[in-house]
Protein backbone atom coordinates (compact mmCIF):
# COMPACT_ATOMS: atom_id res chain seq x y z
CA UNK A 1 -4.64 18.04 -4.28
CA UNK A 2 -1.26 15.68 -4.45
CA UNK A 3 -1.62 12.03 -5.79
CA UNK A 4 1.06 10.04 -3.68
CA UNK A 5 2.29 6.47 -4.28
CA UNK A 6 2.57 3.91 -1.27
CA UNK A 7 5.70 1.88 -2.65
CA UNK A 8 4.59 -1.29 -0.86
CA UNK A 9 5.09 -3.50 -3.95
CA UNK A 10 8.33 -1.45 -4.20
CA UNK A 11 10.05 -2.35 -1.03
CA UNK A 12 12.65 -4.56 -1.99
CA UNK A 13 13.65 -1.47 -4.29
CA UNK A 14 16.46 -0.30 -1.86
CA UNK A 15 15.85 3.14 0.26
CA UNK A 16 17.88 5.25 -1.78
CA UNK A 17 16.59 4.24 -5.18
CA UNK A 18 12.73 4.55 -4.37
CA UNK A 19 12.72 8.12 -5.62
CA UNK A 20 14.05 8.19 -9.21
CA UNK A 21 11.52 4.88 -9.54
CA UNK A 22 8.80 6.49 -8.23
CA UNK A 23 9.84 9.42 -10.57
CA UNK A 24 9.93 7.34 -13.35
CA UNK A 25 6.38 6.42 -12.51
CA UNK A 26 5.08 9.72 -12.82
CA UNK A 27 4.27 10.58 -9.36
CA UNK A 28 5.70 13.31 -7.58
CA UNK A 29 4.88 12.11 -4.06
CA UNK A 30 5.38 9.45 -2.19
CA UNK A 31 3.48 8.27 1.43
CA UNK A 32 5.84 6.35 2.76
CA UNK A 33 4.60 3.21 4.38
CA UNK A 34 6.33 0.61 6.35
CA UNK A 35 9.49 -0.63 5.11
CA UNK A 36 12.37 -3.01 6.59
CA UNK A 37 14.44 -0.53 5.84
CA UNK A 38 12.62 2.46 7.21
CA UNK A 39 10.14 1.85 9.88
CA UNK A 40 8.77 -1.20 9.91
CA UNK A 41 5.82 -3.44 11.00
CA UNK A 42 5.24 -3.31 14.68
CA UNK A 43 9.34 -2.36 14.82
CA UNK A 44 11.43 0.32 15.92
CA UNK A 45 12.73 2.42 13.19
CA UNK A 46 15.66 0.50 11.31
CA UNK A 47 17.07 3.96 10.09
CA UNK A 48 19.64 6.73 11.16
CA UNK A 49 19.73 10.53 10.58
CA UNK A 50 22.58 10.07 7.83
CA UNK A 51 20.44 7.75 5.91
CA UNK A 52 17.31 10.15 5.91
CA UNK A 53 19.46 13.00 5.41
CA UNK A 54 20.67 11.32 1.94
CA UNK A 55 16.97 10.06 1.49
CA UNK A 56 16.03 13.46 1.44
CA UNK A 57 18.80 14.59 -1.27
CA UNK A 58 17.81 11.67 -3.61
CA UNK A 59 13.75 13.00 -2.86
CA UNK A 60 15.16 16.56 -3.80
CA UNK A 61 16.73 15.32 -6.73
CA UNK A 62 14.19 13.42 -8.41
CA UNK A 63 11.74 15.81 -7.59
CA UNK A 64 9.97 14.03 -5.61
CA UNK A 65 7.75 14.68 -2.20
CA UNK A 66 6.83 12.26 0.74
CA UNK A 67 2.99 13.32 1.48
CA UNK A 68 3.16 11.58 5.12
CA UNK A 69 4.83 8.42 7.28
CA UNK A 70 3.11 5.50 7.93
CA UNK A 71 3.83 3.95 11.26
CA UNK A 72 2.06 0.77 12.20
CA UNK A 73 2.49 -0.09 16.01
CA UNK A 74 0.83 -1.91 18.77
CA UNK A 75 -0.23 1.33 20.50
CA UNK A 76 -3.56 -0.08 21.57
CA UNK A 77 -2.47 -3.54 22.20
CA UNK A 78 -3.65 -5.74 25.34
CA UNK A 79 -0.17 -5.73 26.92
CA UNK A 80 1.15 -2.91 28.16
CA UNK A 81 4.95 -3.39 28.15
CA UNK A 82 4.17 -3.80 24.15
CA UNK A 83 2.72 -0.75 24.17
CA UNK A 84 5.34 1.26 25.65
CA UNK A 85 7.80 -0.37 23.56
CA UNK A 86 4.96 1.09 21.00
CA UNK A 87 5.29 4.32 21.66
CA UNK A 88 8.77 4.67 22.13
CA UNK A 89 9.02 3.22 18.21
CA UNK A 90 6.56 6.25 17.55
CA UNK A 91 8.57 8.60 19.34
CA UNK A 92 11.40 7.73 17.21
CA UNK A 93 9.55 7.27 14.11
CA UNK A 94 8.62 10.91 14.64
CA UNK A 95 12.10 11.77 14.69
CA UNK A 96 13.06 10.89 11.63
CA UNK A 97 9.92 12.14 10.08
CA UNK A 98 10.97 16.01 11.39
CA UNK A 99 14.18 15.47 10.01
CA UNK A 100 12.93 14.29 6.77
CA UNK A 101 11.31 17.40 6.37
CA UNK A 102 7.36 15.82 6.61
CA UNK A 103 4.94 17.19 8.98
CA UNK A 104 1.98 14.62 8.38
CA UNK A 105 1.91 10.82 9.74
CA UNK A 106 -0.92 8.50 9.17
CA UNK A 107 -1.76 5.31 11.08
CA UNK A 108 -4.11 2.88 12.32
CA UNK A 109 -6.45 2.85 15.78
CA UNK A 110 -4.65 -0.96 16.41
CA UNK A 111 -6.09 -3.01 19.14
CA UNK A 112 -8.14 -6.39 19.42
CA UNK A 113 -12.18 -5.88 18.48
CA UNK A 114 -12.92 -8.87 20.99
CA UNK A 115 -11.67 -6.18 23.58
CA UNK A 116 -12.63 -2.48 22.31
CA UNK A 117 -13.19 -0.95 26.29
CA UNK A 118 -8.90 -2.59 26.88
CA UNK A 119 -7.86 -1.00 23.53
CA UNK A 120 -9.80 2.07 23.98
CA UNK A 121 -7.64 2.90 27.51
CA UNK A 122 -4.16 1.25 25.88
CA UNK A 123 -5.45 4.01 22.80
CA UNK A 124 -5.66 7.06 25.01
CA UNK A 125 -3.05 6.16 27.11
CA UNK A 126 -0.55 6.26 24.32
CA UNK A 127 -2.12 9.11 23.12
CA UNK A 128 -1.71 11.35 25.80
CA UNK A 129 2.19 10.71 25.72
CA UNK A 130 2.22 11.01 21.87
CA UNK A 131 -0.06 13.72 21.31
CA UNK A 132 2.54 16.18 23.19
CA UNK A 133 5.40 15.34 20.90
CA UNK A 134 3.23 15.66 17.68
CA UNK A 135 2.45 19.27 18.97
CA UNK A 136 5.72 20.33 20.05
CA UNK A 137 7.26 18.88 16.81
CA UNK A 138 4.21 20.16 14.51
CA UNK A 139 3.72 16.83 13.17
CA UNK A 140 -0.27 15.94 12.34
CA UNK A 141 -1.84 12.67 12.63
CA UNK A 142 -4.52 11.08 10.00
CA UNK A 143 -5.72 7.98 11.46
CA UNK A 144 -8.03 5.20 9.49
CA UNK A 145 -10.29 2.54 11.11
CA UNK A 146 -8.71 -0.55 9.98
CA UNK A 147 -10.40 -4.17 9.20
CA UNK A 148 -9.88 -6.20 12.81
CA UNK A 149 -8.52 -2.90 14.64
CA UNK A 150 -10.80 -2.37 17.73
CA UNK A 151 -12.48 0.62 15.79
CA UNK A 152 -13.44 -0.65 12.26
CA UNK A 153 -16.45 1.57 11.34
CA UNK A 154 -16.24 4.67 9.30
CA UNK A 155 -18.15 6.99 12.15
CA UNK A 156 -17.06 5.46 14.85
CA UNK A 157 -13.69 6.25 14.36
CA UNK A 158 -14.69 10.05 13.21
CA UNK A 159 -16.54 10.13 16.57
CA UNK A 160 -12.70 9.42 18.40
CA UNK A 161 -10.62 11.55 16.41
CA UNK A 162 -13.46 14.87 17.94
CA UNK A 163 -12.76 13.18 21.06
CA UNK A 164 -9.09 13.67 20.74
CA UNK A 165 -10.16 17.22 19.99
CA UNK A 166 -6.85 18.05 18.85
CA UNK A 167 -6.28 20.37 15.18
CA UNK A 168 -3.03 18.13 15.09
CA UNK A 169 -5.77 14.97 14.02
CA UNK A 170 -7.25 13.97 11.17
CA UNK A 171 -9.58 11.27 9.35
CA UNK A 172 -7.99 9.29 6.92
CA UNK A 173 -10.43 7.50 4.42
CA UNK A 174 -9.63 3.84 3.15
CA UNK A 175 -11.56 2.94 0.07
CA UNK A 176 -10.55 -0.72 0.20
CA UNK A 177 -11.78 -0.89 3.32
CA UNK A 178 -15.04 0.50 2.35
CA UNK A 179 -17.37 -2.76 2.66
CA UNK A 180 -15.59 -2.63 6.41
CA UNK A 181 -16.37 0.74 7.74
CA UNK A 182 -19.95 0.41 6.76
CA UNK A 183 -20.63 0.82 3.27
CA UNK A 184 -21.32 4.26 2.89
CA UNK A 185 -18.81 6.09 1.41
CA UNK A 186 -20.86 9.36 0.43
CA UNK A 187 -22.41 9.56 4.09
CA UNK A 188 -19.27 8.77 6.06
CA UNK A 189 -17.10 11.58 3.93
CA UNK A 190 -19.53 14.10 4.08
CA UNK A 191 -19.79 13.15 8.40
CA UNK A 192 -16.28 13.92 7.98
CA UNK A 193 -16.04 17.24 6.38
CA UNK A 194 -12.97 19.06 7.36
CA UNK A 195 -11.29 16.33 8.90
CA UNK A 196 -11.21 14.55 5.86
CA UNK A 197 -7.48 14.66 4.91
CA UNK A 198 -6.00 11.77 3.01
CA UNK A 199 -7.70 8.91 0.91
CA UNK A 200 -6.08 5.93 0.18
CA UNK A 201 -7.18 4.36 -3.01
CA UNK A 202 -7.36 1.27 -4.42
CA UNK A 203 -10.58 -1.34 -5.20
CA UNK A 204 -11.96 -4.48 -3.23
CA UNK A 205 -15.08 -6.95 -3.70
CA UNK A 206 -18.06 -6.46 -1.40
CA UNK A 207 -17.72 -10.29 -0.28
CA UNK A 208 -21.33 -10.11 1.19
CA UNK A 209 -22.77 -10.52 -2.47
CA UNK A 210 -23.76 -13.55 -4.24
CA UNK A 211 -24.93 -14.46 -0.95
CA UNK A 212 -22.60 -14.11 0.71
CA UNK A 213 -20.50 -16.73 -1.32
CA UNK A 214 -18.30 -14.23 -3.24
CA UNK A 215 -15.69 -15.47 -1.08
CA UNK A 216 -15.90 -18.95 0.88
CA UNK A 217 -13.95 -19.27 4.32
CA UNK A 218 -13.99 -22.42 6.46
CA UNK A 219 -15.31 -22.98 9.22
CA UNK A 220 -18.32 -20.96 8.29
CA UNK A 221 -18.59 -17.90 10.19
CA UNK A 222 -15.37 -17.38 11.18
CA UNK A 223 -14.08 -13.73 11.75
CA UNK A 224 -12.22 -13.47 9.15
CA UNK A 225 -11.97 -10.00 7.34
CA UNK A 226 -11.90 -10.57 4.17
CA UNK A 227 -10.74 -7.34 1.90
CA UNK A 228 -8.08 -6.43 -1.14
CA UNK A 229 -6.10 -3.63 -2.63
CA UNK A 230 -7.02 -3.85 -5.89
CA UNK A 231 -6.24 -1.93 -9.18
CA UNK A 232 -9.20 0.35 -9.62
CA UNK A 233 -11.82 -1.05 -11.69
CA UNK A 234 -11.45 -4.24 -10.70
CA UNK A 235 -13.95 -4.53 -7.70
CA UNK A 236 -17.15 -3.15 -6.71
CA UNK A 237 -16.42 0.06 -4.93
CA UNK A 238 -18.16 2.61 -6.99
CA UNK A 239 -15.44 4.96 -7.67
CA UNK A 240 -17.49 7.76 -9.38
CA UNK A 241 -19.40 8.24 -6.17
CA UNK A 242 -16.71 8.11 -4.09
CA UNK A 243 -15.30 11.13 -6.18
CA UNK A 244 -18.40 12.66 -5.81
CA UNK A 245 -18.49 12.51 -2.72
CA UNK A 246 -14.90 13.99 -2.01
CA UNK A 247 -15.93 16.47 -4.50
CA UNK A 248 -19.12 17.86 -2.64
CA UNK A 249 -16.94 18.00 0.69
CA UNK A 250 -14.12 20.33 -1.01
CA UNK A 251 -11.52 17.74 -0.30
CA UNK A 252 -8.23 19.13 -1.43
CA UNK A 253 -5.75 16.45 0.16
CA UNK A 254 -3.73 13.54 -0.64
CA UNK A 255 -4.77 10.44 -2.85
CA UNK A 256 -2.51 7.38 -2.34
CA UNK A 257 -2.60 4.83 -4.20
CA UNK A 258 -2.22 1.70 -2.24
CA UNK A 259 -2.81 -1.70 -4.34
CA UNK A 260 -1.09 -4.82 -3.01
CA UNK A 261 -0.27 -7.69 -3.92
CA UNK A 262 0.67 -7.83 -7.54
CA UNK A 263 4.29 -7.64 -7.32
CA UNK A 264 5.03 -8.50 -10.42
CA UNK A 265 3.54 -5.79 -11.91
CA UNK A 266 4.52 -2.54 -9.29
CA UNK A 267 5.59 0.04 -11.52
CA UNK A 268 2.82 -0.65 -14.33
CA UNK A 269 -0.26 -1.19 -11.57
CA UNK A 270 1.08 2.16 -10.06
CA UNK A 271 1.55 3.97 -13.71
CA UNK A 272 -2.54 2.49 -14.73
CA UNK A 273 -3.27 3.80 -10.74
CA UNK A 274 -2.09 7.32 -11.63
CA UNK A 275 -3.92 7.34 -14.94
CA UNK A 276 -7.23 6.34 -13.16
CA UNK A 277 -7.04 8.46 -9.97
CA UNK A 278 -6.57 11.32 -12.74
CA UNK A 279 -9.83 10.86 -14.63
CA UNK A 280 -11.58 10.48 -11.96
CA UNK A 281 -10.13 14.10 -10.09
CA UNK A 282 -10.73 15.86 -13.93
CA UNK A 283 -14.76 14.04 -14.22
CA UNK A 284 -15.45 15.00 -11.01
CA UNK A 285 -13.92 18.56 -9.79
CA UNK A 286 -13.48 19.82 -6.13
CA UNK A 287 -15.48 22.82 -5.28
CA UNK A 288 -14.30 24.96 -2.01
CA UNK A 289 -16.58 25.61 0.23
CA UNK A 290 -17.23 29.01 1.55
């Protein structure tokens, strides 16, 4: 099992540095998630070979890892010249990933909820011209149901990845997003079994409690989806079940930590993140199955 940071708060640490930081931290992996200087939101790749190529000598250096990329494109979007320009970002994004020396990418399904059947067939479509490169490269795919993607539930989304059908894709399990996907941690990871391989970490509020006032949004019933990336702890997604759960299903993969929004306080949020994610692995120990 490999504990990775997402450097998110980090990103205005330049490219080149990230690795003795992260180092510093205590983590020996990294998942690399959208950057300005990398691959960033919606973007193609603001990167060339040389720069990975030295990226990868710093990663050596410090001892450090990067656990998977995290692309975030329109691939399922309404219009369709956006979604080529989509996938040829992915394309390239894939690139650099090979030459980094990672063979794991995670992402998100994308697309409008308001429109699931026009995402669906903008989904696929990319698909079938990605897929091919993932396989010839030997680059897997986790992919998460995001809040306001046009798959947000836990099961729906596990039902798509066996309809890709490929060993290339994975599920990827988001436990600040776990009040989105349907509340049911245990029962979704242990639908998932085997294609359970990453875990991003980090806590939220369930802002359905207090009726329903944990978290006022005007007008009233707006879409909105409300959700945070939280230091664990600090929110009501019970933790020791979620371990429990990965636990029971033999997960062995990678736990990211992924809290947002507390700048101020990256590299100590990330240090108490490591500590947590620790205790938690040690109280509650995977068990291979047979």
């Amino acid at each position: 099992m490999r504990i990775a940071l997402d450097p998110q708060m980090l990103r205005t640490t330049p490219l080149l540095e990230l690795p003795d930081v992260v180092a510093g931290m205590g983590y020996e992996w990294i998942e690399l998630s959208p950057r300005e200087d990398f691959v960033p939101f919606f973007k193609h790749p603001r990167v060339d070979r040389a720069t990975v190529r030295a990226f990868r000598r710093k990663l050596a250096d410090a001892g450090v890892g990067v656990t998977s990329v995290l692309p975030v494109q329109r691939w399922s979007g309404p219009d369709e010249d956006h979604r080529q320009a989509a996938v040829r970002y992915w394309k390239r994004a894939i690139e650099l990933t090979v030459e980094l020396g990672v063979d794991t990418m995670n992402s998100e399904f994308n697309g409008r909820p308001e429109d699931p059947e026009t995402a669906e067939g903008m989904f696929w479509r990319s698909m079938e011209e990605l897929l091919p490169v993932l396989e010839r490269e030997g680059v897997s795919l986790a992919l998460e149901p995001h809040p306001d993607d046009f798959i947000e539930l836990g099961r729906p989304a596990l039902d798509m990845i066996r309809g890709i059908d490929s060993p290339l894709v994975s599920f990827l399990y988001c436990a600040p997003h776990t009040f989105h996907q349907g509340d049911d941690a245990p029962g979704i990871i242990a639908d998932a079994g085997p294609l359970l391989t990453h875990v991003h970490l980090a806590d939220s509020m369930d802002h359905r409690a207090s009726d329903g006032l944990r978290y006022i949004t005007n007008p009233p019933g707006n879409s909105i989806r409300v959700h945070q990336h939280m230091e664990i702890g600090r929110g009501d997604v019970d933790f020791d079940q979620l371990f429990h759960a990965l636990a029971a299903n033999g997960f062995d993969g990678v736990l990211t930590t992924c809290v947002f929004g507390w700048d101020d306080q990256a590299r100590e949020s990330g240090i108490r993140m490591l500590e947590a994610i620790r205790d938690l692995v040690d109280r509650h120990p995977t068990h291979q199955k047979d």
